[in-house]
PDB file of N, CA and C in Angstrom:
ATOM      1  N   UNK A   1      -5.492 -34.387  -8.000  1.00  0.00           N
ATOM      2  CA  UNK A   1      -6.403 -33.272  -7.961  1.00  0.00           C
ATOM      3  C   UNK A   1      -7.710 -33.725  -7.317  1.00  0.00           C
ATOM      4  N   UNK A   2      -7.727 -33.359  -6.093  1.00  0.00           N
ATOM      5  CA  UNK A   2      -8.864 -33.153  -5.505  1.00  0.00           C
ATOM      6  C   UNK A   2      -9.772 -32.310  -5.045  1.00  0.00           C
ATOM      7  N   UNK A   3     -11.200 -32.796  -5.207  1.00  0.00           N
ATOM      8  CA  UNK A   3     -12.286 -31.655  -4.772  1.00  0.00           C
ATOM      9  C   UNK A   3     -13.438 -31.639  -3.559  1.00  0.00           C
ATOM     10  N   UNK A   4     -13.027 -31.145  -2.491  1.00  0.00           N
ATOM     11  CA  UNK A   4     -13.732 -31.041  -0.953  1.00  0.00           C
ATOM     12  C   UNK A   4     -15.763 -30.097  -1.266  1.00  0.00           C
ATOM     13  N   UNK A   5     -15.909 -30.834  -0.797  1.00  0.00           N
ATOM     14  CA  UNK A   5     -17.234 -30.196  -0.116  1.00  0.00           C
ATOM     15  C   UNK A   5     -18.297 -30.790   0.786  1.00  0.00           C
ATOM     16  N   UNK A   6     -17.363 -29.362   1.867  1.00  0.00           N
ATOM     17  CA  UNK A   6     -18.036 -29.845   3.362  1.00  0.00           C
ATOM     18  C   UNK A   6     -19.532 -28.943   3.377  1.00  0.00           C
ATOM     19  N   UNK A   7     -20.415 -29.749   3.962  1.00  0.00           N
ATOM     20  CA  UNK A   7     -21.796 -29.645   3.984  1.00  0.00           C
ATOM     21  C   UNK A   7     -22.215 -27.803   4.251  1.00  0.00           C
ATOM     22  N   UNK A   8     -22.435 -26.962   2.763  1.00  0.00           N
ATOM     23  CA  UNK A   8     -22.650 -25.845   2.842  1.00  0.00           C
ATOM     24  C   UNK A   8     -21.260 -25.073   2.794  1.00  0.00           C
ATOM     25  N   UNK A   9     -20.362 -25.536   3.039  1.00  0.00           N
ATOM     26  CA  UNK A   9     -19.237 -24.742   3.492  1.00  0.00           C
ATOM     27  C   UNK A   9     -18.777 -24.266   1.730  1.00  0.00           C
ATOM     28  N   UNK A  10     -17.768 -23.370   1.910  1.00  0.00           N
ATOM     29  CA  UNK A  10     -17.211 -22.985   0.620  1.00  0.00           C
ATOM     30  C   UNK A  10     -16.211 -24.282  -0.131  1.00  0.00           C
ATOM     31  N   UNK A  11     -16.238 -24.630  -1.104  1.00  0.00           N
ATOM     32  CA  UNK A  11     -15.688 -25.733  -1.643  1.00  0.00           C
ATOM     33  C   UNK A  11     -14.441 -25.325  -2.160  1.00  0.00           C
ATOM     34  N   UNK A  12     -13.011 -26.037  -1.949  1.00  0.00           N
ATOM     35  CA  UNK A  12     -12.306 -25.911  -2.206  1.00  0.00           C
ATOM     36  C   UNK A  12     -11.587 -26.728  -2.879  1.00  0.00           C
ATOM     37  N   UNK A  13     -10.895 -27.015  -4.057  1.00  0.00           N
ATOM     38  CA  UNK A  13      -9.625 -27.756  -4.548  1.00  0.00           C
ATOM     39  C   UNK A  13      -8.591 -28.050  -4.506  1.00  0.00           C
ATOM     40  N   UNK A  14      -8.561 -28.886  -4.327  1.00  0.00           N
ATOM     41  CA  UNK A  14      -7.055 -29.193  -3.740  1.00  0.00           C
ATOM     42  C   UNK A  14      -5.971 -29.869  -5.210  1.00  0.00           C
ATOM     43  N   UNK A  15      -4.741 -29.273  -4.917  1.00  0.00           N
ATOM     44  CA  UNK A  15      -3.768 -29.913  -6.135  1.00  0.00           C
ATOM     45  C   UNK A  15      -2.691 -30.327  -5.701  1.00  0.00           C
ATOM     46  N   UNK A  16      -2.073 -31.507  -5.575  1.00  0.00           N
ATOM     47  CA  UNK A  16      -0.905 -31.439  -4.466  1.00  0.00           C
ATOM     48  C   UNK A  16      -0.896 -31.582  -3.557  1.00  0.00           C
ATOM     49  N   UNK A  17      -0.142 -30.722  -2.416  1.00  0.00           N
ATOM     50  CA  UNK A  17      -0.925 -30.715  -1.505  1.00  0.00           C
ATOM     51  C   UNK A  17      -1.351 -29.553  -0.422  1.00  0.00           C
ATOM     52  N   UNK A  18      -1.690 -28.469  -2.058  1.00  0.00           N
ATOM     53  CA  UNK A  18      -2.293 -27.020  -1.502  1.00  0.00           C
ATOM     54  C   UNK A  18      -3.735 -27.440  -1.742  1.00  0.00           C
ATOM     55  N   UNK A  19      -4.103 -26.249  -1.658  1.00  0.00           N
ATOM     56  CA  UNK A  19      -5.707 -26.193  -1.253  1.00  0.00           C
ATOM     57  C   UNK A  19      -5.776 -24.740  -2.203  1.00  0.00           C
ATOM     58  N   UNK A  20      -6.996 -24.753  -3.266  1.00  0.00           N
ATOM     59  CA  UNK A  20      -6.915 -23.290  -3.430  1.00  0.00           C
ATOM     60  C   UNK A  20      -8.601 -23.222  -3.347  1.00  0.00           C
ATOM     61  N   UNK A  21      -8.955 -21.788  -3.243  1.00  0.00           N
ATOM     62  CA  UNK A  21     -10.229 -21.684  -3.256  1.00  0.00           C
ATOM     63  C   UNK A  21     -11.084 -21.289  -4.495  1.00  0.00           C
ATOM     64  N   UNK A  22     -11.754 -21.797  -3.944  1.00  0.00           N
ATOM     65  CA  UNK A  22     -13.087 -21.666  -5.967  1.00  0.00           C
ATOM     66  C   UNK A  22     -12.783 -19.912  -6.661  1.00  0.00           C
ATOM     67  N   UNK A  23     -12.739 -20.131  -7.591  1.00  0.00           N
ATOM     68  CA  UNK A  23     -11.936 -19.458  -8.461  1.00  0.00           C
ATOM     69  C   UNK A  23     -10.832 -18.534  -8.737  1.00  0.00           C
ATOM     70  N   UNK A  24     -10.014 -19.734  -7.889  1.00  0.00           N
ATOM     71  CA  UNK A  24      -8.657 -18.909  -7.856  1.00  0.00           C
ATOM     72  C   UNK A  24      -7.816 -19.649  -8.943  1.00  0.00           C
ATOM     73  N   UNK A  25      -6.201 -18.700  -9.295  1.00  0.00           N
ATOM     74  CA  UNK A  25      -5.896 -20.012 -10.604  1.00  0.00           C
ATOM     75  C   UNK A  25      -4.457 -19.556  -9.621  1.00  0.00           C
ATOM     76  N   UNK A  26      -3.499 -20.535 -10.655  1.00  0.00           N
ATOM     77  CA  UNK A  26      -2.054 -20.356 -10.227  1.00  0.00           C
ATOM     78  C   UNK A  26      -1.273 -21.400 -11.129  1.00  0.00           C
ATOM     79  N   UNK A  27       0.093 -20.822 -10.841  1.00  0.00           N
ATOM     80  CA  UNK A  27       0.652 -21.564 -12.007  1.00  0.00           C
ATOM     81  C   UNK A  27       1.123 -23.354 -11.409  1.00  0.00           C
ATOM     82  N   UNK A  28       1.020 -24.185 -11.867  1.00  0.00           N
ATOM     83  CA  UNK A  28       0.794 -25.602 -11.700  1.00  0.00           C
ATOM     84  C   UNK A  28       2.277 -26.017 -11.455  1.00  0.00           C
ATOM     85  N   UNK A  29       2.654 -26.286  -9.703  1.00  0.00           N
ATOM     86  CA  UNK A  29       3.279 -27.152  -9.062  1.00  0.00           C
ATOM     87  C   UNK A  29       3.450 -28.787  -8.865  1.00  0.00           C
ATOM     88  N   UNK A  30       4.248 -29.258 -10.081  1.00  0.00           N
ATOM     89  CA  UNK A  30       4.549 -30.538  -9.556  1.00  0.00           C
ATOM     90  C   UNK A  30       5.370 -30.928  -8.665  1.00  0.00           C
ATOM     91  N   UNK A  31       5.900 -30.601  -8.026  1.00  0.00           N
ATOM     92  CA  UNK A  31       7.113 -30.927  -7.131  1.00  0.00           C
ATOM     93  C   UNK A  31       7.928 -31.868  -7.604  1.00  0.00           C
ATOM     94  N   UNK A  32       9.175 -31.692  -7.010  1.00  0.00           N
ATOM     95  CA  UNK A  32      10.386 -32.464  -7.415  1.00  0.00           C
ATOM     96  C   UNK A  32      10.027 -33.593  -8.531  1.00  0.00           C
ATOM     97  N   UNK A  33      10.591 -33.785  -9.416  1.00  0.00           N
ATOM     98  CA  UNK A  33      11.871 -32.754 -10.302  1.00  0.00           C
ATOM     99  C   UNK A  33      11.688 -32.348 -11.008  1.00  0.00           C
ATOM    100  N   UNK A  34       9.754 -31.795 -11.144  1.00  0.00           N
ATOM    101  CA  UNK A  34       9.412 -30.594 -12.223  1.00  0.00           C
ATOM    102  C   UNK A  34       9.328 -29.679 -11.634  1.00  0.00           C
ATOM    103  N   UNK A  35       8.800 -29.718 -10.424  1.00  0.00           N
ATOM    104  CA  UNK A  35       8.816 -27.855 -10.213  1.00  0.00           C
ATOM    105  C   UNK A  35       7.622 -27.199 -10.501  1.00  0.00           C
ATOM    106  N   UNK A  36       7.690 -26.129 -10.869  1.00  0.00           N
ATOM    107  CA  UNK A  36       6.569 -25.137 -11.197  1.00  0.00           C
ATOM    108  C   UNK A  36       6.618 -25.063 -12.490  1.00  0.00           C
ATOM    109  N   UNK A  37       5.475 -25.430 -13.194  1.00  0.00           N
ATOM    110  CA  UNK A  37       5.198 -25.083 -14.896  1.00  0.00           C
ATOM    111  C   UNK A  37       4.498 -23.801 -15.111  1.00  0.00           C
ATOM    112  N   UNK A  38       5.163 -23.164 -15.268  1.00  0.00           N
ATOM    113  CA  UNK A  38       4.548 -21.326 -15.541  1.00  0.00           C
ATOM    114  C   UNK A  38       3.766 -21.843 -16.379  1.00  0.00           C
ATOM    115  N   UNK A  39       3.988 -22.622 -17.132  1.00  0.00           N
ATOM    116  CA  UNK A  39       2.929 -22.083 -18.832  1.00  0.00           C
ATOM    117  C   UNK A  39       1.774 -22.808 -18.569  1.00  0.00           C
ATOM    118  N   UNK A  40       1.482 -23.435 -17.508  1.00  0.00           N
ATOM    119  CA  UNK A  40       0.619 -24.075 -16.957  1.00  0.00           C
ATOM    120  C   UNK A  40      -0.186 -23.671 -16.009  1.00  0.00           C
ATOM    121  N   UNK A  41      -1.327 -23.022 -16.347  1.00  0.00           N
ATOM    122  CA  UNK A  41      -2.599 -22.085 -15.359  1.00  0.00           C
ATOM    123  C   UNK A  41      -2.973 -23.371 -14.906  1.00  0.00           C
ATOM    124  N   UNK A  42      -3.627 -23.098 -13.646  1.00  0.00           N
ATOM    125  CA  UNK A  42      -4.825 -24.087 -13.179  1.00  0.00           C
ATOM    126  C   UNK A  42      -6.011 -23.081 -12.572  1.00  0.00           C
ATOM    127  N   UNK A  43      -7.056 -23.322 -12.333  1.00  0.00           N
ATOM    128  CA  UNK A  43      -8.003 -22.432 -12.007  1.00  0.00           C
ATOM    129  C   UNK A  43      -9.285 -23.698 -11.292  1.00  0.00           C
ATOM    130  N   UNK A  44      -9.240 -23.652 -10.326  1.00  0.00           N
ATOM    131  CA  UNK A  44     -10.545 -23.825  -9.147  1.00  0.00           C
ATOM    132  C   UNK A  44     -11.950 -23.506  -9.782  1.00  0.00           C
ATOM    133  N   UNK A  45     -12.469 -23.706 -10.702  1.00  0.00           N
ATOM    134  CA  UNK A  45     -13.988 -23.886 -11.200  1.00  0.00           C
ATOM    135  C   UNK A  45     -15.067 -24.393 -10.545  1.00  0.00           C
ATOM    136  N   UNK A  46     -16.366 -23.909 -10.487  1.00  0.00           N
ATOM    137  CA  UNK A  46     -17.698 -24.879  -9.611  1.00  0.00           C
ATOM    138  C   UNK A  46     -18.102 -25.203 -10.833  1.00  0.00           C
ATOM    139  N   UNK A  47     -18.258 -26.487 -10.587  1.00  0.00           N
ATOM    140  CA  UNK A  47     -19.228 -27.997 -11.382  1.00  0.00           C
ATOM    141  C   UNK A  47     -20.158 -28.223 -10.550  1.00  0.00           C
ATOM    142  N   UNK A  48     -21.189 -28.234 -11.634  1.00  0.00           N
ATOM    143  CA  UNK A  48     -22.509 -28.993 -11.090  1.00  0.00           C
ATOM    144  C   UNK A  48     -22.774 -30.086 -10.827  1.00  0.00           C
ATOM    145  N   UNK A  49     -23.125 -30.673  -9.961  1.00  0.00           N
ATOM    146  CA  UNK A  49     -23.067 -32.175 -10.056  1.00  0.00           C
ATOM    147  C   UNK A  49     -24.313 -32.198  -8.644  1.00  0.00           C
ATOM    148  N   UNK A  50     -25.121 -32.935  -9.444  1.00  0.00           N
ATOM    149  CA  UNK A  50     -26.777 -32.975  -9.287  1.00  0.00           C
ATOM    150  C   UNK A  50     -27.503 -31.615  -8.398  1.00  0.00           C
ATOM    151  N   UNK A  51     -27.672 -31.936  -7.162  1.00  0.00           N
ATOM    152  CA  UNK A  51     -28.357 -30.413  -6.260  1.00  0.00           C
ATOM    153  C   UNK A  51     -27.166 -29.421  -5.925  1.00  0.00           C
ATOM    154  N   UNK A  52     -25.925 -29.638  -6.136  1.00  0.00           N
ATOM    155  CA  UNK A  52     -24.710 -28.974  -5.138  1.00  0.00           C
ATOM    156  C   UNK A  52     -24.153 -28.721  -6.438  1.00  0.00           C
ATOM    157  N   UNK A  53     -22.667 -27.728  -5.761  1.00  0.00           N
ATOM    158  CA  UNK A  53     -22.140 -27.520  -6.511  1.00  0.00           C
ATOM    159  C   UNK A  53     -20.695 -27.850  -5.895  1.00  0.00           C
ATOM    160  N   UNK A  54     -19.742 -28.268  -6.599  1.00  0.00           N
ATOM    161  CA  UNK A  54     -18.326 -28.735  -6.394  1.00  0.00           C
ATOM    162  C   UNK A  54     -17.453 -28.047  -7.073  1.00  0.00           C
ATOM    163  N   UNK A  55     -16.135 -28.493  -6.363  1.00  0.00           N
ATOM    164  CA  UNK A  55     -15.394 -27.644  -7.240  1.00  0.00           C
ATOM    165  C   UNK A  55     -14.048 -28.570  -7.708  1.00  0.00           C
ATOM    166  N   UNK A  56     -13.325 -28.227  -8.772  1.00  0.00           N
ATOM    167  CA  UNK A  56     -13.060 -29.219  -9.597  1.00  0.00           C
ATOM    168  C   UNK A  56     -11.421 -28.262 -10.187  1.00  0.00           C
ATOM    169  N   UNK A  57     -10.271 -28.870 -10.615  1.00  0.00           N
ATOM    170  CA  UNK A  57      -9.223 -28.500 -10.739  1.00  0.00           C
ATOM    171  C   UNK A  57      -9.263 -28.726 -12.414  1.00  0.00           C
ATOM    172  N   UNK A  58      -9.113 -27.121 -13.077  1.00  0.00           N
ATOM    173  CA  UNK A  58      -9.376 -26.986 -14.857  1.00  0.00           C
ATOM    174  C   UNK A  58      -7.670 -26.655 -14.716  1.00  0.00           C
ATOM    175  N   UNK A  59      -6.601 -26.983 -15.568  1.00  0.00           N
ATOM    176  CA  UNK A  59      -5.387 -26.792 -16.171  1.00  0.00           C
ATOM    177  C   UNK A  59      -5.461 -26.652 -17.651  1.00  0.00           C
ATOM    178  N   UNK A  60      -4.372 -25.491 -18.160  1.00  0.00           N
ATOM    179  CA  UNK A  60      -4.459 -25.165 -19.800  1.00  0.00           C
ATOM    180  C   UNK A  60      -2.951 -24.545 -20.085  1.00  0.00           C
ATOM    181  N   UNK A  61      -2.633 -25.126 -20.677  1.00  0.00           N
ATOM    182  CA  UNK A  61      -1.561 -24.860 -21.767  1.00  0.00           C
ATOM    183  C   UNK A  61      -1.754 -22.995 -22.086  1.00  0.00           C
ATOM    184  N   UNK A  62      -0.847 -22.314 -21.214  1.00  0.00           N
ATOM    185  CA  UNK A  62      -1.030 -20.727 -21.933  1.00  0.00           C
ATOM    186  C   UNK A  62       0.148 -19.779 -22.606  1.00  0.00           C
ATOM    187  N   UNK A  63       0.933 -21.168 -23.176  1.00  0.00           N
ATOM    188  CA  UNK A  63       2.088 -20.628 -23.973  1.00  0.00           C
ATOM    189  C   UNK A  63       1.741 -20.113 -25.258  1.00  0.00           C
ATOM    190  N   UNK A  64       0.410 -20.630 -25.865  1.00  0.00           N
ATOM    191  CA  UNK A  64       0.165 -20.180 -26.894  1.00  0.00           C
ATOM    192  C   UNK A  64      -0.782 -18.836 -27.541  1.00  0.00           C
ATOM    193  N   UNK A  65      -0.265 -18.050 -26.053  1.00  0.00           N
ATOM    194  CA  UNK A  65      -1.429 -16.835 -25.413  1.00  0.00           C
ATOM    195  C   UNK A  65      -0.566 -15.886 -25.502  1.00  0.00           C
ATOM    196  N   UNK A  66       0.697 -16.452 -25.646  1.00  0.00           N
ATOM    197  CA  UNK A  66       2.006 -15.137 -25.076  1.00  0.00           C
ATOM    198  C   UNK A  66       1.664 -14.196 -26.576  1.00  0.00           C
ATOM    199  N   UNK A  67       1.942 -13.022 -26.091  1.00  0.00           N
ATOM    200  CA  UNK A  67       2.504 -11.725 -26.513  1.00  0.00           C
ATOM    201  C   UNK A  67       3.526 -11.894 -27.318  1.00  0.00           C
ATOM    202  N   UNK A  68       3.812 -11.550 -28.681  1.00  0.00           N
ATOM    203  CA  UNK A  68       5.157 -11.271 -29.195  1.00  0.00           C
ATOM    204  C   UNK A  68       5.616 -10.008 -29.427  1.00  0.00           C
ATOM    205  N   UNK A  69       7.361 -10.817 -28.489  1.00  0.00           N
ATOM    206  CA  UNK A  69       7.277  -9.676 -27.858  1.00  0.00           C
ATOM    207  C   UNK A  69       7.906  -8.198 -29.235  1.00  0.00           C
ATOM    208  N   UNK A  70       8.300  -7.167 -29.017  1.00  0.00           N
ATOM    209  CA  UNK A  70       8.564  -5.973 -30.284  1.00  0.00           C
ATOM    210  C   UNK A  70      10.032  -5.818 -29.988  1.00  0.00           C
ATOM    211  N   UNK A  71      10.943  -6.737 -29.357  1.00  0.00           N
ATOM    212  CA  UNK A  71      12.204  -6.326 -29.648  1.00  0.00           C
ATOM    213  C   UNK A  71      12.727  -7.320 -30.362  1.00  0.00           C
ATOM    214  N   UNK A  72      14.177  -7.612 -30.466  1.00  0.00           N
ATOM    215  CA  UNK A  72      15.272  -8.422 -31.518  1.00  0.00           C
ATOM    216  C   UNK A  72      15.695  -9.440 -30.540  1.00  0.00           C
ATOM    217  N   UNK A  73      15.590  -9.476 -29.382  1.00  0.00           N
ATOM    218  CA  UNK A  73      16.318 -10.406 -28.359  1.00  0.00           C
ATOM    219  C   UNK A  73      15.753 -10.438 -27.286  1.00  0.00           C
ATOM    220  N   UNK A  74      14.361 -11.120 -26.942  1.00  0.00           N
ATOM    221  CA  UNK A  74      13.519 -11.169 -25.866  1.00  0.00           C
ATOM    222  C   UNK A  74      13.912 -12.219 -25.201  1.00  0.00           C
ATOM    223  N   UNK A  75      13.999 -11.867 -23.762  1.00  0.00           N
ATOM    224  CA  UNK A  75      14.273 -13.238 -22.412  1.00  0.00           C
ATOM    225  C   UNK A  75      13.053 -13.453 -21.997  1.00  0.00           C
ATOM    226  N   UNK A  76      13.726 -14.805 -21.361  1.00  0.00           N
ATOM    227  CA  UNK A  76      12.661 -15.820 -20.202  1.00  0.00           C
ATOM    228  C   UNK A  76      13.443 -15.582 -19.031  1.00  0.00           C
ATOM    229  N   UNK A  77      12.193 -14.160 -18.274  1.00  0.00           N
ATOM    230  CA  UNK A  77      12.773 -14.029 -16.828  1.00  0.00           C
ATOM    231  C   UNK A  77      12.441 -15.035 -15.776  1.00  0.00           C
ATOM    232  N   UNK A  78      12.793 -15.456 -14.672  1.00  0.00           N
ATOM    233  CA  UNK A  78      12.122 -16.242 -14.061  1.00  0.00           C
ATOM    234  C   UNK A  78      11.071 -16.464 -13.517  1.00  0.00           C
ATOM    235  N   UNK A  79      10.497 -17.115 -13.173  1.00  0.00           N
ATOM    236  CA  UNK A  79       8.886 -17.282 -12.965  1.00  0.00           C
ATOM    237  C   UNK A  79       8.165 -16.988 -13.706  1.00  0.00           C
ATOM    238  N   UNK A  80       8.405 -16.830 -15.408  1.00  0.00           N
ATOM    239  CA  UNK A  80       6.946 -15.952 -16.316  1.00  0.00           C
ATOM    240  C   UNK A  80       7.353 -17.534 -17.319  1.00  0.00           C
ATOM    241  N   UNK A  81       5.899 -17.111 -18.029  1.00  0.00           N
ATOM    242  CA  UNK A  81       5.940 -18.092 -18.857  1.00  0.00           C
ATOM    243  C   UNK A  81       6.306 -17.608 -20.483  1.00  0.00           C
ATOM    244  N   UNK A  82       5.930 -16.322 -20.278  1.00  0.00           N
ATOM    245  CA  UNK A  82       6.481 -15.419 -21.742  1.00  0.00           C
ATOM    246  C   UNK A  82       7.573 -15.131 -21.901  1.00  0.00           C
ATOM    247  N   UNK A  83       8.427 -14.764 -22.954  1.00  0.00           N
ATOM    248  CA  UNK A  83       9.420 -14.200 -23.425  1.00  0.00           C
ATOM    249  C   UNK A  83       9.218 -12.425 -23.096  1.00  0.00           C
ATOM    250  N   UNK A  84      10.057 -11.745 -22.781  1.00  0.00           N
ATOM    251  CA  UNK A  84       9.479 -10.280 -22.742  1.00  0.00           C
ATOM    252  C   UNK A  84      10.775  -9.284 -23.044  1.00  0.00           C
ATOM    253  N   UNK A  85      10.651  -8.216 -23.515  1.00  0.00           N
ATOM    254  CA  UNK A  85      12.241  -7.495 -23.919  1.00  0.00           C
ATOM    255  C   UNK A  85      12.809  -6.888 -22.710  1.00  0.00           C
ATOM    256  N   UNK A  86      14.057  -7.132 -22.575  1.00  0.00           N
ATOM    257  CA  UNK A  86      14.408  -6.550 -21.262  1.00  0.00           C
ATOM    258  C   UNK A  86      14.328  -5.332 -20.510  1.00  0.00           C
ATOM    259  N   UNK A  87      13.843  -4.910 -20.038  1.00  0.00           N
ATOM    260  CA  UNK A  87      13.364  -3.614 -19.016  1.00  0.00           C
ATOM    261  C   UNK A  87      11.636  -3.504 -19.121  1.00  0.00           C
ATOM    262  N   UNK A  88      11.489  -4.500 -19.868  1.00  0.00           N
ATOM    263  CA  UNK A  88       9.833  -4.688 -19.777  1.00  0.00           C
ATOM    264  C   UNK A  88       9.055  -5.208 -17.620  1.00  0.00           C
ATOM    265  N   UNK A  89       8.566  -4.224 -17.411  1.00  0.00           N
ATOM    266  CA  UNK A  89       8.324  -4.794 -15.797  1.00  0.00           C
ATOM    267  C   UNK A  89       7.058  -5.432 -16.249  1.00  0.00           C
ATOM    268  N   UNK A  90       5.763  -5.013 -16.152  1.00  0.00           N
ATOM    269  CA  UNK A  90       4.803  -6.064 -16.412  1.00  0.00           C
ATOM    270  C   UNK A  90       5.122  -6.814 -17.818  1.00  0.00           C
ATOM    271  N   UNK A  91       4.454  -7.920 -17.546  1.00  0.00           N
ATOM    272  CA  UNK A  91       4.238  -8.952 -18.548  1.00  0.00           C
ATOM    273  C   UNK A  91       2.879  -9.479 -18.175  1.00  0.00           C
ATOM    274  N   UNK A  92       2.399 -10.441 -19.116  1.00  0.00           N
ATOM    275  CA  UNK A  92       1.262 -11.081 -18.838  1.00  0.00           C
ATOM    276  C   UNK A  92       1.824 -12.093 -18.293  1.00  0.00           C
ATOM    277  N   UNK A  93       1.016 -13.211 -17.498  1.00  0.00           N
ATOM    278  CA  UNK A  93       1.633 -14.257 -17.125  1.00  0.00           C
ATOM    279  C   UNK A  93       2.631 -14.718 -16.449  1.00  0.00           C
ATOM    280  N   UNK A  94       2.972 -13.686 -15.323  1.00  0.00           N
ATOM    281  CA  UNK A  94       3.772 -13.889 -14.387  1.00  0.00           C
ATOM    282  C   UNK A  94       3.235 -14.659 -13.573  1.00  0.00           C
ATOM    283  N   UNK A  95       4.240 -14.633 -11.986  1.00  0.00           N
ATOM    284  CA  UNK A  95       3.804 -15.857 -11.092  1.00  0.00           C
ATOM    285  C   UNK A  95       2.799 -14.898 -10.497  1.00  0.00           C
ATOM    286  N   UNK A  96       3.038 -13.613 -10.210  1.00  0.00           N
ATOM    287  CA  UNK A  96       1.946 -12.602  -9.055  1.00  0.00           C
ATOM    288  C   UNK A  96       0.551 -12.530 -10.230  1.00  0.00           C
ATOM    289  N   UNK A  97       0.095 -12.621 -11.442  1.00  0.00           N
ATOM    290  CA  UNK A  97      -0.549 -12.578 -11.681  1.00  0.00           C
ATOM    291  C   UNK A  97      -1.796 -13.430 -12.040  1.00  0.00           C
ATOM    292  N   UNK A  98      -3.047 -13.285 -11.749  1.00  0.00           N
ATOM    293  CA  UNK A  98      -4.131 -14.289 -12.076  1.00  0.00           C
ATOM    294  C   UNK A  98      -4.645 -14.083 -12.754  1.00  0.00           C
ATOM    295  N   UNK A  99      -4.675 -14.835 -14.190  1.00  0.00           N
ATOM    296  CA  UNK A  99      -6.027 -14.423 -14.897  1.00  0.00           C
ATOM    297  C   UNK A  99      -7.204 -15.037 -14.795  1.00  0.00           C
TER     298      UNK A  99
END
């Protein structure tokens, strides 16, 4: 996890070997042979650090955020990190979503 800042320019974070921009989040790519950890946000934050500001790669555990869900037999669709009852279309915590 790395953090760029070119002189004035917008600061960006890098994880891997994407690039995301200051306050964007997404779900946390290790590549081969973990893959993508849904339950794993990351989010692009600015840190202060003396006259400037940088930007810095925050990750959090958001399995313990899920929704329970109101049916008898809830799935893990792919790409979400929640359990959700089937014919449920939104969920929290999908891959298209940022919190």
């Amino acid at each position: 996890m790395l953090c760029m800042d070119k002189q004035n320019e917008k600061s960006e974070c890098q994880f891997g070997k994407q690039f995301h921009e200051l306050g964007s989040s997404w779900p946390a790519d290790l590549g081969p042979p973990f893959g993508v950890m849904y339950c794993i946000r990351c989010e692009c934050v600015p840190i202060q650090k003396k006259r400037r500001i940088v930007a810095k790669v925050h990750c959090r555990n958001i399995k313990s955020e899920c929704p329970s869900p109101s049916c008898e037999e809830p799935v893990l669709s792919p790409g979400r990190c929640c359990k959700s009852c089937p014919g449920d279309v939104h969920s929290k915590y999908s891959t298209e979503q940022h919190i």
